[in-house]
N, C-alpha and C. Protein backbone atom coordinates (compact mmCIF):
# COMPACT_ATOMS: atom_id res chain seq x y z
N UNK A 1 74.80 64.23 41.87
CA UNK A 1 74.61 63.81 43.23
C UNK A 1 75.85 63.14 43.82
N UNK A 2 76.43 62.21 42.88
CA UNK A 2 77.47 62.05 43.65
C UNK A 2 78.76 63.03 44.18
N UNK A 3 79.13 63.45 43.59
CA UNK A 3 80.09 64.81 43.45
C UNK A 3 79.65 65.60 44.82
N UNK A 4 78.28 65.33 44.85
CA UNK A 4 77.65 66.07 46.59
C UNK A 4 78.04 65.08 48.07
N UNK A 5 77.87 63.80 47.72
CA UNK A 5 78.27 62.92 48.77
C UNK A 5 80.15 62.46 48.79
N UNK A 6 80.78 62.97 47.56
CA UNK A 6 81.97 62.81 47.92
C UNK A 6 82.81 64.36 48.56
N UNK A 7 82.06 65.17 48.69
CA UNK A 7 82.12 66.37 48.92
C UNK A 7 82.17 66.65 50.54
N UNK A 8 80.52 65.85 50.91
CA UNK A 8 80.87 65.83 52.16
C UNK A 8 81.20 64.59 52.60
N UNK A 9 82.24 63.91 52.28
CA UNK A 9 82.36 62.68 52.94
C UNK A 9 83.94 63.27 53.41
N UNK A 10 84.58 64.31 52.02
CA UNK A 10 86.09 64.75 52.22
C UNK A 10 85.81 66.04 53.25
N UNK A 11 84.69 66.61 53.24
CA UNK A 11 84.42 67.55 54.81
C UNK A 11 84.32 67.21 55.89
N UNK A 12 83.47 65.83 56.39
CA UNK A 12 83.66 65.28 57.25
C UNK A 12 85.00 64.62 58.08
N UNK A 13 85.71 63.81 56.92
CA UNK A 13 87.31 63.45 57.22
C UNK A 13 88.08 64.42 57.73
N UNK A 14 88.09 65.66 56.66
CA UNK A 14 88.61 66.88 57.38
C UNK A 14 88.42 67.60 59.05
N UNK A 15 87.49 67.62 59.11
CA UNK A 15 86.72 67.57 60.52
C UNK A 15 87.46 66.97 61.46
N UNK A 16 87.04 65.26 61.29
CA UNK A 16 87.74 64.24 62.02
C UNK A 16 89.08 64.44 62.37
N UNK A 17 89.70 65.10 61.06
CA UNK A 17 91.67 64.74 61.16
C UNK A 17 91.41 66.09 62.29
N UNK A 18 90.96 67.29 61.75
CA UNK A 18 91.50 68.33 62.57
C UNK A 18 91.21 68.06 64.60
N UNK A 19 89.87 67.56 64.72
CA UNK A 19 89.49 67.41 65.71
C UNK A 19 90.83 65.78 66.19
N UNK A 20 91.66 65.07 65.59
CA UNK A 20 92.37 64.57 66.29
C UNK A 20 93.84 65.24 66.29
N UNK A 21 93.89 66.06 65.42
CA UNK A 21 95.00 67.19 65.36
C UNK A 21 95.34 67.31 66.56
N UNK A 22 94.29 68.34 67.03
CA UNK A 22 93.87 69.07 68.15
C UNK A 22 94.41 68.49 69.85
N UNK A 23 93.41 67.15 69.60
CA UNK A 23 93.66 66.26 70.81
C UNK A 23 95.06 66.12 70.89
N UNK A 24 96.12 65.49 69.93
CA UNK A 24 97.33 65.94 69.77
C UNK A 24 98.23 66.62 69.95
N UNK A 25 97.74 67.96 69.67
CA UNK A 25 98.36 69.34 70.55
C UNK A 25 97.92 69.85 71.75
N UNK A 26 97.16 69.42 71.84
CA UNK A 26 96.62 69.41 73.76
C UNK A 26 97.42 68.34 74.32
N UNK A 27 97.25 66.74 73.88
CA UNK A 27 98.37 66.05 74.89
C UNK A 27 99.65 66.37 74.59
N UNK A 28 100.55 67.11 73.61
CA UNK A 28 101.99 67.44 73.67
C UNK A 28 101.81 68.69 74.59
N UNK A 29 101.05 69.60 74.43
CA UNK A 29 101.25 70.63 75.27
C UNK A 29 101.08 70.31 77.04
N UNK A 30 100.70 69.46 77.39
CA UNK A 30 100.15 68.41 78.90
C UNK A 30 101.84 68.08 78.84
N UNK A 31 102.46 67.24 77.99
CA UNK A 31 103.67 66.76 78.35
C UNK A 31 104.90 67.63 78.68
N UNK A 32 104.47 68.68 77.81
CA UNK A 32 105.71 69.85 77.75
C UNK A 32 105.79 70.64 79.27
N UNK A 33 104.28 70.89 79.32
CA UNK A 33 104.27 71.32 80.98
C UNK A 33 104.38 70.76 81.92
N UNK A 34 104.48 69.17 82.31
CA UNK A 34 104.83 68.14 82.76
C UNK A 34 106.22 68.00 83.07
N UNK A 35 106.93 68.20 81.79
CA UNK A 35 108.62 68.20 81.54
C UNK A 35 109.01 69.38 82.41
N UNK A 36 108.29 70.42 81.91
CA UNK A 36 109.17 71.73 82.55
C UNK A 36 109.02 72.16 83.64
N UNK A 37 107.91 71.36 84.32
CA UNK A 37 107.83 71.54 86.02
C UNK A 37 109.03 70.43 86.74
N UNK A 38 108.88 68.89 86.16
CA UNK A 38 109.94 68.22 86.44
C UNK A 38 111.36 68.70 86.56
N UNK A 39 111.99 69.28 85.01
CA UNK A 39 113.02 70.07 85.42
C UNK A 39 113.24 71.07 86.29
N UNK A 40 112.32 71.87 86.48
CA UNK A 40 112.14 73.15 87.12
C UNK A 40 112.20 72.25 88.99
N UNK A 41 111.74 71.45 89.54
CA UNK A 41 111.64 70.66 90.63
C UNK A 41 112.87 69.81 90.56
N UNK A 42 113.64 69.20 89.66
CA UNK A 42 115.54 69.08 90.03
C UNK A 42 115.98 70.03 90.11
N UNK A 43 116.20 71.45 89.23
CA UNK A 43 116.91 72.28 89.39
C UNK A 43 116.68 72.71 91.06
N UNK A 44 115.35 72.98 91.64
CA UNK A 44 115.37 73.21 92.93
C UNK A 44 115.54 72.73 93.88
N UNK A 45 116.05 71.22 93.64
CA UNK A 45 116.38 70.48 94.75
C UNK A 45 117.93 70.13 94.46
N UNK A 46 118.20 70.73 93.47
CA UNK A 46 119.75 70.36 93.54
C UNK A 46 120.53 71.85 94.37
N UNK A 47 119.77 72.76 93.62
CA UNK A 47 120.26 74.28 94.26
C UNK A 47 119.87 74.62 95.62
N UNK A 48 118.30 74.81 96.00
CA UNK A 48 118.00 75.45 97.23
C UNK A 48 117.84 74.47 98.03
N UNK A 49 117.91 72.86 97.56
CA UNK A 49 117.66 71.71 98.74
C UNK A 49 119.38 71.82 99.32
N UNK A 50 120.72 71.90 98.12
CA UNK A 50 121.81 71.93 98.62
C UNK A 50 121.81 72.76 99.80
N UNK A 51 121.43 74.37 99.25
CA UNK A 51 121.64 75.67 100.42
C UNK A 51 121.09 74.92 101.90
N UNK A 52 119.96 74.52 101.98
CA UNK A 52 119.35 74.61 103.20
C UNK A 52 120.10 73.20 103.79
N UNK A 53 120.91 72.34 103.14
CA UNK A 53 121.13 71.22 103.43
C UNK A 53 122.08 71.92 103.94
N UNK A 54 123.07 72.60 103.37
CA UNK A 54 124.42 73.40 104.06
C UNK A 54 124.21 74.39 105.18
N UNK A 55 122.80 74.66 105.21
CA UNK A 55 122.63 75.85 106.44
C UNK A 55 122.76 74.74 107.64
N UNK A 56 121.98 73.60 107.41
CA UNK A 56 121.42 72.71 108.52
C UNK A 56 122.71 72.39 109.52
N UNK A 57 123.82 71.95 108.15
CA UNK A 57 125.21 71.83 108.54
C UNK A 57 125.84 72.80 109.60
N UNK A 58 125.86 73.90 109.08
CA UNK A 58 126.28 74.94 109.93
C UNK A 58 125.73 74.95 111.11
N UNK A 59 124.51 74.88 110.86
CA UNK A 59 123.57 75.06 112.63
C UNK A 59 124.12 74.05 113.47
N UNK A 60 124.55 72.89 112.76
CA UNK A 60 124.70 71.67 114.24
C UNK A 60 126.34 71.88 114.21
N UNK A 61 127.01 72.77 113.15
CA UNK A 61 128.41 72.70 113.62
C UNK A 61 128.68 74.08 114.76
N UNK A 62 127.62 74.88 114.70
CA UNK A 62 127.48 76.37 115.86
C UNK A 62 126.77 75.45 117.02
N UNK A 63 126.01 74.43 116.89
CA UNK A 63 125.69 74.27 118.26
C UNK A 63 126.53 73.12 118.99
N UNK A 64 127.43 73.07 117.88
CA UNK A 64 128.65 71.94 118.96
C UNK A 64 129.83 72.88 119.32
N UNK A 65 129.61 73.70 118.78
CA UNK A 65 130.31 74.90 119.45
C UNK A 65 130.08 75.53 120.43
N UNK A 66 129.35 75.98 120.48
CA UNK A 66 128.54 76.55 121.37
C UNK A 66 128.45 75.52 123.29
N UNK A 67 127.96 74.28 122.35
CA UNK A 67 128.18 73.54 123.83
C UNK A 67 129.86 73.10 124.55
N UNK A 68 130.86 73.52 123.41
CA UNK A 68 132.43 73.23 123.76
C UNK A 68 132.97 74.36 124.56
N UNK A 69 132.11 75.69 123.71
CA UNK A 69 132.85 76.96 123.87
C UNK A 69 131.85 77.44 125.22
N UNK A 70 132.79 77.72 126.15
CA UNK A 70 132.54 78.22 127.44
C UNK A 70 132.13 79.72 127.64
N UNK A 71 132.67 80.77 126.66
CA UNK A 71 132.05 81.74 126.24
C UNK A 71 131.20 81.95 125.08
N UNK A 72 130.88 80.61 124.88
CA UNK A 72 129.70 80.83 123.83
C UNK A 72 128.22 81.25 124.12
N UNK A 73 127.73 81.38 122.82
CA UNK A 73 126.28 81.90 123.44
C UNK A 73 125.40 80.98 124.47
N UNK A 74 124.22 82.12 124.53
CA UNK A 74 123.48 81.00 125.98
C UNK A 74 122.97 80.23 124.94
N UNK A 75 122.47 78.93 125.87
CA UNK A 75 121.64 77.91 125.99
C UNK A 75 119.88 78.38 124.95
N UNK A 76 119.82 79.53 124.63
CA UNK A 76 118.51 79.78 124.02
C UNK A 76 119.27 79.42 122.58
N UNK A 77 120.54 79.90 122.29
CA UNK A 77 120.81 79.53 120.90
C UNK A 77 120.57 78.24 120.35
N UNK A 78 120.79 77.31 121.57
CA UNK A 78 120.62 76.07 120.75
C UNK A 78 119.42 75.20 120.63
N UNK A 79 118.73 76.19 120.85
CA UNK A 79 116.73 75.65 120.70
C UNK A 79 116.71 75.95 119.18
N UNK A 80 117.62 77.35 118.51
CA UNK A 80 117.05 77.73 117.48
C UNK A 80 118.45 76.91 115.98
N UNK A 81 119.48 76.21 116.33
CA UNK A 81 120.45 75.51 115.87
C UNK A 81 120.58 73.82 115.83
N UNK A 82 121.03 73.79 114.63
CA UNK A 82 121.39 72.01 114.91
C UNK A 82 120.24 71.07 114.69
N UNK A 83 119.99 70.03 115.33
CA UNK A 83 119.27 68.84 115.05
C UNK A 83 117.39 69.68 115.23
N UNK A 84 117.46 70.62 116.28
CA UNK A 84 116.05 71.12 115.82
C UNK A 84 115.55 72.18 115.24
N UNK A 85 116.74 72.85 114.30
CA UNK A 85 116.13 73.62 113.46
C UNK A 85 116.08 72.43 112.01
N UNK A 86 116.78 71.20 111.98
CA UNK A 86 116.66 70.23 110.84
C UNK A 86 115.08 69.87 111.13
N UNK A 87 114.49 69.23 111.93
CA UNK A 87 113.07 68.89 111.90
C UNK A 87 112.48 69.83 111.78
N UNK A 88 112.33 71.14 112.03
CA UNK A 88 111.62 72.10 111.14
C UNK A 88 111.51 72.27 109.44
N UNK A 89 112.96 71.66 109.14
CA UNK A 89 112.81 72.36 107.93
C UNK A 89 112.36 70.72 106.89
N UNK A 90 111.75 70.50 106.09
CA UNK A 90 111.59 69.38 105.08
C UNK A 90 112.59 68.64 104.54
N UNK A 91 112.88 67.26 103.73
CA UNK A 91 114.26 67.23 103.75
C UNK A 91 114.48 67.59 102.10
N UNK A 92 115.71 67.52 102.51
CA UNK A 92 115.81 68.19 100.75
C UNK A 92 115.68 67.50 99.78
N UNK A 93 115.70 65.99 99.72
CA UNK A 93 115.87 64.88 99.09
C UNK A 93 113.96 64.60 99.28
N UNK A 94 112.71 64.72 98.55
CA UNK A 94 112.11 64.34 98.67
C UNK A 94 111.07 62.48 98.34
């Protein structure tokens, strides 16, 4: 009889360890996907927040052009350039 209760006392433990195993590799796997969205969200704000930060640039340096240059385009260009195509767009720095 005893040999039966130390039997399942080492099945039960077993049980226990695996079932905290488990929990274990579920919260590393939570962190890992955690990590790799974080990186994945700098890499995109260093790259495509730069681009659109440099487009923004351009737009308000065409619409100070535009208002210098006497043959520059009409007056509709600069609805779509400069300080109000920046409030359309989010900032890149969140």
């Amino acid at each position: 009889m005893p040999v039966t209760a130390v039997t399942l006392a080492v099945v039960v433990w077993l049980v226990r360890a695996a079932r905290h195993l488990e929990a274990a590799r579920t919260a590393l796997a939570q962190q890992a996907v955690i990590g790799e969205r974080l990186r994945i969200d700098g890499e995109l704000r260093r790259t495509v927040g730069a681009a659109l930060e440099a487009i923004a640039v351009q737009g308000e340096r065409a619409n100070t052009l535009a208002d210098t240059d006497p043959k520059g385009p009409p007056g509709s260009w600069r609805r779509w350039s400069g300080r109000r195509a920046r409030r359309w767009l989010p900032p890149a720095s969140w």
